[in-house]
PDB file of N, CA and C in Angstrom:
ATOM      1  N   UNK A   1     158.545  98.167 120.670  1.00  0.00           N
ATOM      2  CA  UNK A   1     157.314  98.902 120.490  1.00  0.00           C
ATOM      3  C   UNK A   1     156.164  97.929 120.379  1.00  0.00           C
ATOM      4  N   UNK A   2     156.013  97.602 121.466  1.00  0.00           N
ATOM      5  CA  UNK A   2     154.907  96.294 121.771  1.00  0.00           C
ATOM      6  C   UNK A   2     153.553  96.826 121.348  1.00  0.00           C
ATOM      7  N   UNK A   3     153.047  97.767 120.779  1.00  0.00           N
ATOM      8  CA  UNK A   3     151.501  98.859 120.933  1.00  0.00           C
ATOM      9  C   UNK A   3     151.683  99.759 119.634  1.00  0.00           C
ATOM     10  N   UNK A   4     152.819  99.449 118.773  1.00  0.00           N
ATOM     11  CA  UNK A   4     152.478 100.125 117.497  1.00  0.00           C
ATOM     12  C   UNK A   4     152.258  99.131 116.526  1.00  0.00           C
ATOM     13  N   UNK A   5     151.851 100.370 115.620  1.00  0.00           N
ATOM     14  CA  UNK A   5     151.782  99.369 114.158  1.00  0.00           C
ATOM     15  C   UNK A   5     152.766  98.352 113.524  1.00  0.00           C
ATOM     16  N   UNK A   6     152.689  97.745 113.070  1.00  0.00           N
ATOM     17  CA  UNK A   6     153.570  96.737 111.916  1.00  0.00           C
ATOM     18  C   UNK A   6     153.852  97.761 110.876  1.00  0.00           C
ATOM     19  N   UNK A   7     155.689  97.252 111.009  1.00  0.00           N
ATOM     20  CA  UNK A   7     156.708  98.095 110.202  1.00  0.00           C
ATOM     21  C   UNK A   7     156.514  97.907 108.789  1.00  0.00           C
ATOM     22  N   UNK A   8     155.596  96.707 108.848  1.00  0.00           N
ATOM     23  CA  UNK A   8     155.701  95.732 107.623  1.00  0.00           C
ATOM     24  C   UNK A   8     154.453  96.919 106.455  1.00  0.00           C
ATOM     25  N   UNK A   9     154.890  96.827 105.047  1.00  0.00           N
ATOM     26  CA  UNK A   9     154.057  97.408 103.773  1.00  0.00           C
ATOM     27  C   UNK A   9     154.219  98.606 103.966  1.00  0.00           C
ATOM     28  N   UNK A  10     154.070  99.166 102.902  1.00  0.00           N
ATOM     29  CA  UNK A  10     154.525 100.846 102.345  1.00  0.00           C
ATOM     30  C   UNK A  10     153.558 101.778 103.243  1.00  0.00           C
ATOM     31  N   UNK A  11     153.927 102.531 103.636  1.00  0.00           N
ATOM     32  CA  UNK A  11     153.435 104.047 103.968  1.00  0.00           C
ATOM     33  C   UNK A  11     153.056 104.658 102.860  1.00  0.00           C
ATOM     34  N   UNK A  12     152.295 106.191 103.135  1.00  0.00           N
ATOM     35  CA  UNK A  12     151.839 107.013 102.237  1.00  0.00           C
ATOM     36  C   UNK A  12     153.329 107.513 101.619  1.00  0.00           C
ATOM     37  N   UNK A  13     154.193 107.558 102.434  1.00  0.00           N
ATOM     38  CA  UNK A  13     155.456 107.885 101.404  1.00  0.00           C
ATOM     39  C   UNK A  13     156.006 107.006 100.406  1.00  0.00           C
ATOM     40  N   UNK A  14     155.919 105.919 100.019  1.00  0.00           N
ATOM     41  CA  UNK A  14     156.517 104.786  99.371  1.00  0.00           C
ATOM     42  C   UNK A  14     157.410 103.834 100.533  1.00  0.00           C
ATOM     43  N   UNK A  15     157.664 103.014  99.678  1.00  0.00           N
ATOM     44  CA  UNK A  15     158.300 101.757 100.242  1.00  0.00           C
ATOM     45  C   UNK A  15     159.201 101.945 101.029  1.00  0.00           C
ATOM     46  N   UNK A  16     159.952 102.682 100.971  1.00  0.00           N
ATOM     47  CA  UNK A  16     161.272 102.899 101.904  1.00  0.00           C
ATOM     48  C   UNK A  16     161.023 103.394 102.970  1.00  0.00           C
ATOM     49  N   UNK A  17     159.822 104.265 103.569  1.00  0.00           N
ATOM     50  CA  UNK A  17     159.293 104.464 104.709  1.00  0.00           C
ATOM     51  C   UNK A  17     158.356 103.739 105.273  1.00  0.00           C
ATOM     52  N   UNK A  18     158.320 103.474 106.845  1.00  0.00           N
ATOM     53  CA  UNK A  18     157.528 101.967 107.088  1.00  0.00           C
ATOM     54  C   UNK A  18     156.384 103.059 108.183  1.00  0.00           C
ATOM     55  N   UNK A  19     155.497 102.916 108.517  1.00  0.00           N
ATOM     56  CA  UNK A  19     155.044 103.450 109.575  1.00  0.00           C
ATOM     57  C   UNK A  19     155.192 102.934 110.901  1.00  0.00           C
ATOM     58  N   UNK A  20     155.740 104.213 111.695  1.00  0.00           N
ATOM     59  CA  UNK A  20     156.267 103.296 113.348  1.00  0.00           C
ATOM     60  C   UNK A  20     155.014 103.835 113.806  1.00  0.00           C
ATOM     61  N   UNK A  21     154.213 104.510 113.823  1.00  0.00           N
ATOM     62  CA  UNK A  21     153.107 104.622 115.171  1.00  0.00           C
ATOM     63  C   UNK A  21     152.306 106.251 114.801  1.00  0.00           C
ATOM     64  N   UNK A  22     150.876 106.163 115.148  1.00  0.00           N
ATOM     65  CA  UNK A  22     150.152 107.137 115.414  1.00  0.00           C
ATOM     66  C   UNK A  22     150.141 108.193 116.497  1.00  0.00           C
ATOM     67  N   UNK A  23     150.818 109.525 116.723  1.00  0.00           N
ATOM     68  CA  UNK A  23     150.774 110.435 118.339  1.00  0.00           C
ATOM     69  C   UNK A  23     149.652 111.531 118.196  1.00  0.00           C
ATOM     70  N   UNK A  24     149.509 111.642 119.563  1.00  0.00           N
ATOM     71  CA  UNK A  24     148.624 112.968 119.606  1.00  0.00           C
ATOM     72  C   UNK A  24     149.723 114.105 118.958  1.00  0.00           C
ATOM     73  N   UNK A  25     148.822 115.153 118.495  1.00  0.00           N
ATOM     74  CA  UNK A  25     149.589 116.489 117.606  1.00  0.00           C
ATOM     75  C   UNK A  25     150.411 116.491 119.230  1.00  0.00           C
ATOM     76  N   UNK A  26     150.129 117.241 120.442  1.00  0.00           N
ATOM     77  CA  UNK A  26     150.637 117.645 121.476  1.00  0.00           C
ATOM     78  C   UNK A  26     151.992 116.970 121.710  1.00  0.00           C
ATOM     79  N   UNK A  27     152.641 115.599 121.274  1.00  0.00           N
ATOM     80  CA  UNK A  27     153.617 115.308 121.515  1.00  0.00           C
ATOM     81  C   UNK A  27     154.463 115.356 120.078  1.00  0.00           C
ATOM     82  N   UNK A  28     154.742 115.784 119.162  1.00  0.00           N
ATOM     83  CA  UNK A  28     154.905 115.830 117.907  1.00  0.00           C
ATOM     84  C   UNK A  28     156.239 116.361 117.868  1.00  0.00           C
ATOM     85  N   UNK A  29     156.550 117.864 118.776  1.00  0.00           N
ATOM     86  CA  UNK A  29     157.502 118.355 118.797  1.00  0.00           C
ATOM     87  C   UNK A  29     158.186 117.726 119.512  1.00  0.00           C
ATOM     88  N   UNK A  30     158.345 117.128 120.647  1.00  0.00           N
ATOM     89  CA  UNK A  30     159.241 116.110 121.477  1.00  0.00           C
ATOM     90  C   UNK A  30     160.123 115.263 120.252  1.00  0.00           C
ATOM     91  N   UNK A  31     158.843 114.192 119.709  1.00  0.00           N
ATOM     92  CA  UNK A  31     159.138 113.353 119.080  1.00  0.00           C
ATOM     93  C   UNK A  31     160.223 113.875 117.773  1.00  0.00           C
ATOM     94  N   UNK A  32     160.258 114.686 117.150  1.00  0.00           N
ATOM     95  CA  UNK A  32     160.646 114.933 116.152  1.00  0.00           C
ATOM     96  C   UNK A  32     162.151 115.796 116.536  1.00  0.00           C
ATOM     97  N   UNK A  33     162.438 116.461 117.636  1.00  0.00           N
ATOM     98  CA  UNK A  33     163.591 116.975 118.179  1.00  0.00           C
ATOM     99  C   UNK A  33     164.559 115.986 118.425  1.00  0.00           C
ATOM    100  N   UNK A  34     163.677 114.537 118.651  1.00  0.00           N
ATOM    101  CA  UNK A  34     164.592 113.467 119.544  1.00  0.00           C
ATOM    102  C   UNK A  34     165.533 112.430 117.784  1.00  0.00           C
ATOM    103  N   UNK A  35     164.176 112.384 117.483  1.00  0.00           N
ATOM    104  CA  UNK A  35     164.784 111.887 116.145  1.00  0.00           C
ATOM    105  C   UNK A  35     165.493 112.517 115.133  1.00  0.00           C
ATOM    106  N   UNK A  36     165.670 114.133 115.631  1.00  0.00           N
ATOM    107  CA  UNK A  36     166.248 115.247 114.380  1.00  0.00           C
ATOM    108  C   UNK A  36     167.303 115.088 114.700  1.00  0.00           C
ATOM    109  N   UNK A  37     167.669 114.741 116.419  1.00  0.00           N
ATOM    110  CA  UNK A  37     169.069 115.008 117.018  1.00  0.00           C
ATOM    111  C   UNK A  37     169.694 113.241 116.641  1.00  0.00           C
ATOM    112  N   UNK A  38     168.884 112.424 116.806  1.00  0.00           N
ATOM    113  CA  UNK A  38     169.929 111.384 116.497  1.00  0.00           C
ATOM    114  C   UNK A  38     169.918 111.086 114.690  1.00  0.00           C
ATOM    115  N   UNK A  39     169.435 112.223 114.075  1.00  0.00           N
ATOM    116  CA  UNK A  39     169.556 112.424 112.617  1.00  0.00           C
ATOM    117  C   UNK A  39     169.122 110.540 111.743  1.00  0.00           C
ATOM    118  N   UNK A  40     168.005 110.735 112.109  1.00  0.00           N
ATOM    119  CA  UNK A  40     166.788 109.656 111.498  1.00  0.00           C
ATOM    120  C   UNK A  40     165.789 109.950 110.749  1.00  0.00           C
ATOM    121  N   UNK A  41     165.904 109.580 109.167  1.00  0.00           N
ATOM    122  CA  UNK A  41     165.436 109.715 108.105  1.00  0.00           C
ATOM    123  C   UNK A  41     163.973 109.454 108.375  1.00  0.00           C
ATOM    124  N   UNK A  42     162.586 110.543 108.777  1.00  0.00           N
ATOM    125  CA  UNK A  42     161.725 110.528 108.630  1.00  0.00           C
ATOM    126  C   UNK A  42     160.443 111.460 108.483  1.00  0.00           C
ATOM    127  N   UNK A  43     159.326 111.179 107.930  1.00  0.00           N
ATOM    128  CA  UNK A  43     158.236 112.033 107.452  1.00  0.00           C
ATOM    129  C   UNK A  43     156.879 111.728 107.966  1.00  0.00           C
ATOM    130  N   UNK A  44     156.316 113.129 107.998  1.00  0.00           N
ATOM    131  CA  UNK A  44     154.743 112.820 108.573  1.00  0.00           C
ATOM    132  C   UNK A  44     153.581 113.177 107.831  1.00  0.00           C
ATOM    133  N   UNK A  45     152.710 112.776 108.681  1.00  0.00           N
ATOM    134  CA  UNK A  45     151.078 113.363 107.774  1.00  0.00           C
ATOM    135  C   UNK A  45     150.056 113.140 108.683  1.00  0.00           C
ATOM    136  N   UNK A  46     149.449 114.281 108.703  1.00  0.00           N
ATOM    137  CA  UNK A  46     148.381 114.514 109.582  1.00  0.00           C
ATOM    138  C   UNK A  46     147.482 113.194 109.449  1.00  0.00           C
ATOM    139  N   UNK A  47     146.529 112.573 110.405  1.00  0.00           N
ATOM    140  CA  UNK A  47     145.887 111.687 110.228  1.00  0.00           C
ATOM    141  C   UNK A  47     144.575 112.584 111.216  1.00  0.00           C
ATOM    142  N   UNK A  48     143.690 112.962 110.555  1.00  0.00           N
ATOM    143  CA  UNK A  48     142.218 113.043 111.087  1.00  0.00           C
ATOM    144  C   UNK A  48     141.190 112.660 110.545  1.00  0.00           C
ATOM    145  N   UNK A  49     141.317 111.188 109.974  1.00  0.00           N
ATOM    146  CA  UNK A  49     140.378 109.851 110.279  1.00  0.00           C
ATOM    147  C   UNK A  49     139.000 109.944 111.462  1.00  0.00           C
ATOM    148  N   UNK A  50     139.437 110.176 112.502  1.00  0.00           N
ATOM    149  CA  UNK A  50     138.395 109.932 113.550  1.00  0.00           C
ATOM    150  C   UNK A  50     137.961 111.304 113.270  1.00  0.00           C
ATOM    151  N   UNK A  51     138.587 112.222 113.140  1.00  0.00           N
ATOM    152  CA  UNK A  51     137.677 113.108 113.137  1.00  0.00           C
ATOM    153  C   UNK A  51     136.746 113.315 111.514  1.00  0.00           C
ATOM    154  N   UNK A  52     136.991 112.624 110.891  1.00  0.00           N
ATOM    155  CA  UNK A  52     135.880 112.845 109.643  1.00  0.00           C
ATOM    156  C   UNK A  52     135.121 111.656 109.294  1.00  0.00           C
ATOM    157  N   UNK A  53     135.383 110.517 110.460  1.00  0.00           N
ATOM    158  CA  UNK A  53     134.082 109.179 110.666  1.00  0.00           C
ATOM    159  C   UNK A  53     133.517 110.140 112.136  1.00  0.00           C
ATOM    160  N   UNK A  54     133.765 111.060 112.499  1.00  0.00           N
ATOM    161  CA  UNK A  54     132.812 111.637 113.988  1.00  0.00           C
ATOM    162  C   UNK A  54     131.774 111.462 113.677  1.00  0.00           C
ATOM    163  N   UNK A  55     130.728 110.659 114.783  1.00  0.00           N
ATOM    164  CA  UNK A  55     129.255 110.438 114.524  1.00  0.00           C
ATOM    165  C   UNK A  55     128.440 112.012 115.125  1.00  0.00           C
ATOM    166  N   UNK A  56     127.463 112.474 114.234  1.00  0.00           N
ATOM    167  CA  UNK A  56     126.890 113.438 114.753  1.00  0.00           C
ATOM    168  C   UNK A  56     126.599 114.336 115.799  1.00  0.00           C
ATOM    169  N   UNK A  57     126.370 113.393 116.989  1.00  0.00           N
ATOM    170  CA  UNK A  57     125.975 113.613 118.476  1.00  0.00           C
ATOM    171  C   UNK A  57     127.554 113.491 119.130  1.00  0.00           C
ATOM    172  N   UNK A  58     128.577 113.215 118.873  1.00  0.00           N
ATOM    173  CA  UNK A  58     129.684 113.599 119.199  1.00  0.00           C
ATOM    174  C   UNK A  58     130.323 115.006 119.139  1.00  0.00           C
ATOM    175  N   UNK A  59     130.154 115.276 117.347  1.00  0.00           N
ATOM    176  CA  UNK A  59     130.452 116.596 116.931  1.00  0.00           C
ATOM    177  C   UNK A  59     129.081 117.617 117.294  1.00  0.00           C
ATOM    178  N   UNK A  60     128.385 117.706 117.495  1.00  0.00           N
ATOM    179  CA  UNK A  60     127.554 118.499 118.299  1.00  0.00           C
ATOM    180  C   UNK A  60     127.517 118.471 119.587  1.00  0.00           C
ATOM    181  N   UNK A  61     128.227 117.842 120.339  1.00  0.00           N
ATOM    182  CA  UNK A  61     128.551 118.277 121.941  1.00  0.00           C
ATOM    183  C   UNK A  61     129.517 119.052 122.267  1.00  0.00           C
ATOM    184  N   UNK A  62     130.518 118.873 120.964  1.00  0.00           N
ATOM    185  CA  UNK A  62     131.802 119.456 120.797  1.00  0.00           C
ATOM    186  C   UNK A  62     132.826 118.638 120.469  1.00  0.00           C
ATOM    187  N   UNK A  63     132.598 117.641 120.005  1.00  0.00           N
ATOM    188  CA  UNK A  63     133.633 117.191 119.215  1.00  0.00           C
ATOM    189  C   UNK A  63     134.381 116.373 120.043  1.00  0.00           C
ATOM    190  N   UNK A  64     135.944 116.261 119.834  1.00  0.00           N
ATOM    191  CA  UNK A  64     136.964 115.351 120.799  1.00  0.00           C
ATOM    192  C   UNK A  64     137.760 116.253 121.081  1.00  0.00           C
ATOM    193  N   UNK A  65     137.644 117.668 120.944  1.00  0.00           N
ATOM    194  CA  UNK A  65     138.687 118.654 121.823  1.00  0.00           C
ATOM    195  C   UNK A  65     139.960 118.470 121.694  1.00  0.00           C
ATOM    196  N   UNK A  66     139.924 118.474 120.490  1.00  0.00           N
ATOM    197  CA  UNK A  66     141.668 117.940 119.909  1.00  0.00           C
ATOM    198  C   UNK A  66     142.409 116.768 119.590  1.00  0.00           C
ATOM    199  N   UNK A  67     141.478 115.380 120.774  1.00  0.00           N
ATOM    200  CA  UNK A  67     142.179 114.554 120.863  1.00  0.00           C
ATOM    201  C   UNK A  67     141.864 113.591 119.496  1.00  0.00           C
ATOM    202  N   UNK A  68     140.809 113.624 118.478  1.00  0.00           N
ATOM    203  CA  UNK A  68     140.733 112.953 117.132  1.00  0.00           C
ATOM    204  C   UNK A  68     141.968 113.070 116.472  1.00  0.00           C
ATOM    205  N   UNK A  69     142.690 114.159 116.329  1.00  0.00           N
ATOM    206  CA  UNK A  69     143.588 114.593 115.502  1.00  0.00           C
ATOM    207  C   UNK A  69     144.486 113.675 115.627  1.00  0.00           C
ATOM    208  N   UNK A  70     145.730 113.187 114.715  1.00  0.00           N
ATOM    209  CA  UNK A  70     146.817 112.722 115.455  1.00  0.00           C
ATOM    210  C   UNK A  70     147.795 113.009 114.243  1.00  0.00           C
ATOM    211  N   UNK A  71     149.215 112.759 114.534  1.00  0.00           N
ATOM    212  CA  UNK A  71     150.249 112.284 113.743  1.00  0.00           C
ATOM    213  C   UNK A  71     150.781 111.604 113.016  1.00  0.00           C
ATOM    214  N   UNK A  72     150.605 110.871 111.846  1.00  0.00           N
ATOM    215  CA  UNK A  72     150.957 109.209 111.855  1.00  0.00           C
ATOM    216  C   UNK A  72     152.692 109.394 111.112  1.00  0.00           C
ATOM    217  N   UNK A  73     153.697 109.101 112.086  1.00  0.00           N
ATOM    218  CA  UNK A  73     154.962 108.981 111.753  1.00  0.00           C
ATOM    219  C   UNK A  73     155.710 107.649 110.926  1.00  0.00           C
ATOM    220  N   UNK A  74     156.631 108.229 110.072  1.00  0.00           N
ATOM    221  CA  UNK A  74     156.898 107.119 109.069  1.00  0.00           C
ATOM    222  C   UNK A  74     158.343 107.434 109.244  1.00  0.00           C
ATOM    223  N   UNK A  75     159.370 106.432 109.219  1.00  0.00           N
ATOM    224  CA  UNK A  75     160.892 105.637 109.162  1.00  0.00           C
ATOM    225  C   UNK A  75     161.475 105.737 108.079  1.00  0.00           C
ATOM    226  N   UNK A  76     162.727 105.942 107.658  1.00  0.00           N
ATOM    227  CA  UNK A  76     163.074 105.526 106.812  1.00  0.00           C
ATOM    228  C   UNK A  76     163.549 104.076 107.078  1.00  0.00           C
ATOM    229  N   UNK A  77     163.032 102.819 106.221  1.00  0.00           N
ATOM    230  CA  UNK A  77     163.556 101.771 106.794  1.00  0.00           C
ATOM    231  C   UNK A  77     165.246 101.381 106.996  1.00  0.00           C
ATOM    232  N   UNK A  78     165.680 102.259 106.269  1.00  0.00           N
ATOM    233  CA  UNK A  78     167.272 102.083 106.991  1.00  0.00           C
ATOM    234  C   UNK A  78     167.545 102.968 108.481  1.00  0.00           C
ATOM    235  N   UNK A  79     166.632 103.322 108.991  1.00  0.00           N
ATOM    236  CA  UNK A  79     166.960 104.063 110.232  1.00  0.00           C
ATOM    237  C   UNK A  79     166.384 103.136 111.135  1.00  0.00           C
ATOM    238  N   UNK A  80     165.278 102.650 110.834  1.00  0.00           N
ATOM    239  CA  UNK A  80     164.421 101.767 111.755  1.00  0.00           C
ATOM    240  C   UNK A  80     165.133 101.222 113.182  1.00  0.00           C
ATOM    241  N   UNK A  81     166.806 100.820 112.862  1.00  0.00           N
ATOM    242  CA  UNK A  81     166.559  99.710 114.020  1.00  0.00           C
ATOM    243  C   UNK A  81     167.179 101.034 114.815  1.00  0.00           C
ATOM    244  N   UNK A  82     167.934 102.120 114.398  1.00  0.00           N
ATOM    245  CA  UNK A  82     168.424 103.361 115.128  1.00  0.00           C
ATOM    246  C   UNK A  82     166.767 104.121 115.747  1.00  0.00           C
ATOM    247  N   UNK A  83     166.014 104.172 115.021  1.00  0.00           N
ATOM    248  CA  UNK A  83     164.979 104.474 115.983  1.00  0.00           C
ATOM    249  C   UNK A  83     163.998 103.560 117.086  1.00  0.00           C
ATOM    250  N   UNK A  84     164.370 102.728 116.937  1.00  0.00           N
ATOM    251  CA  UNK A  84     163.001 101.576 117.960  1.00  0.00           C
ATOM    252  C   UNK A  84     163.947 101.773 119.007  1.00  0.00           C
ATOM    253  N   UNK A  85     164.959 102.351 119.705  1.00  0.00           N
ATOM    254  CA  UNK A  85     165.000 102.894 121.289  1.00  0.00           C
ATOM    255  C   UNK A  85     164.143 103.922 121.318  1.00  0.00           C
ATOM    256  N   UNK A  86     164.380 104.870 120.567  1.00  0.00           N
ATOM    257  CA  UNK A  86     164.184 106.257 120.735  1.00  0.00           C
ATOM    258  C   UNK A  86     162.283 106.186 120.778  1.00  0.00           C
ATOM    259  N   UNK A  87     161.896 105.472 119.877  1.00  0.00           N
ATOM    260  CA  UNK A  87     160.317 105.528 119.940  1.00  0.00           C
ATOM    261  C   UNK A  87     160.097 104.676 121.173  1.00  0.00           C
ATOM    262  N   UNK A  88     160.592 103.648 121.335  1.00  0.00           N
ATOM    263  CA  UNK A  88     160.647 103.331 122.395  1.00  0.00           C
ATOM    264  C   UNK A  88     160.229 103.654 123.733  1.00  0.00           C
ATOM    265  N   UNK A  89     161.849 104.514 123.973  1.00  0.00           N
ATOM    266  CA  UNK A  89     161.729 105.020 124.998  1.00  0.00           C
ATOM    267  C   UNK A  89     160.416 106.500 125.632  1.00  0.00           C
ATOM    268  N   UNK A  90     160.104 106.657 124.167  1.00  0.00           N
ATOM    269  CA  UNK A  90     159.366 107.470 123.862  1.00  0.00           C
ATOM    270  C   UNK A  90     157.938 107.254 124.695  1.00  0.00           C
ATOM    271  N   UNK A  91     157.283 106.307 123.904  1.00  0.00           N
ATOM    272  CA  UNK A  91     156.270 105.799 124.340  1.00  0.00           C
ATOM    273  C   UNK A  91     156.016 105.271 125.711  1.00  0.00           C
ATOM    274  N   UNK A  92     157.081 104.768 126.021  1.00  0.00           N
ATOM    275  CA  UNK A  92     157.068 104.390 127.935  1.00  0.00           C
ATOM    276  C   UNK A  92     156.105 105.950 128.493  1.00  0.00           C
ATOM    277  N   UNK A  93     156.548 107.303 128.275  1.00  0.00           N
ATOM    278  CA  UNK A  93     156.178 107.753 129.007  1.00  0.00           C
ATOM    279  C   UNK A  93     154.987 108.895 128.089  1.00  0.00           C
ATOM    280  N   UNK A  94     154.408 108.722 127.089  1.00  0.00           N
ATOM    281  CA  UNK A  94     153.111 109.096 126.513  1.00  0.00           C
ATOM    282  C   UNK A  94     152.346 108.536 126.544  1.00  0.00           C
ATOM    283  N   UNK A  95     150.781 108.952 126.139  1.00  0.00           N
ATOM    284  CA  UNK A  95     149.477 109.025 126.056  1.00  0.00           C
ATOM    285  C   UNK A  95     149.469 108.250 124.143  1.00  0.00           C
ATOM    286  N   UNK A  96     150.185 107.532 123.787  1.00  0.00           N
ATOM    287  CA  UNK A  96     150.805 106.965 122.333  1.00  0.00           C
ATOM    288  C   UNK A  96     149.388 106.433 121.949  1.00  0.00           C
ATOM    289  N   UNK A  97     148.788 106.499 120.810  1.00  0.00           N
ATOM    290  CA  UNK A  97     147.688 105.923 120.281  1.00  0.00           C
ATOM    291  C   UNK A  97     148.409 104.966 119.146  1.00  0.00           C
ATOM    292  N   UNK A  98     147.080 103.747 119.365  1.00  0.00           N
ATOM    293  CA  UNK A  98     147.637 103.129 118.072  1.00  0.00           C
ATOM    294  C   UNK A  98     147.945 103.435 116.638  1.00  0.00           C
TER     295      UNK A  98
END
């Protein structure tokens, strides 16, 4: 996962969850079917950051049309090395934000 975050320091969940990467909401359900099925210990939380630094003249044109919103997914670090295919392979073929 050459384009995500560092596994490294605690997540909003505590220590034992690392954060693997930020997705658009739109890929959320993919992601979470793939990791439910290879049964990998992990939790999420909405991240809409960009959308509550939106500069004025952005949000009065209409905003980012969904795309501010995102996912930010967290590991259990004993699953970690069972998930870096799966996010992996994941990301090869999404729109993956940092």
């Amino acid at each position: 996962m050459s384009d995500a975050p560092s596994a490294e320091g605690a997540g909003s969940f505590g220590d034992p969850y690392q954060l693997v990467g930020k997705f658009q909401t739109f890929e959320v359900d993919r992601l979470i079917e793939r990791l439910e099925i290879a049964n990998i210990d992990y939790q999420i939380e909405m991240n809409n950051e960009s959308i509550i630094r939106m500069d004025p003249v952005t949000a009065a044109s209409g905003g980012t049309f969904g795309s501010g919103a995102g996912v930010n997914f967290y590991v259990h670090e004993n699953d970690l090395e069972k998930a870096r295919p799966i996010l992996d392979a994941f990301n090869e073929g999404s729109g993956k934000e940092n």
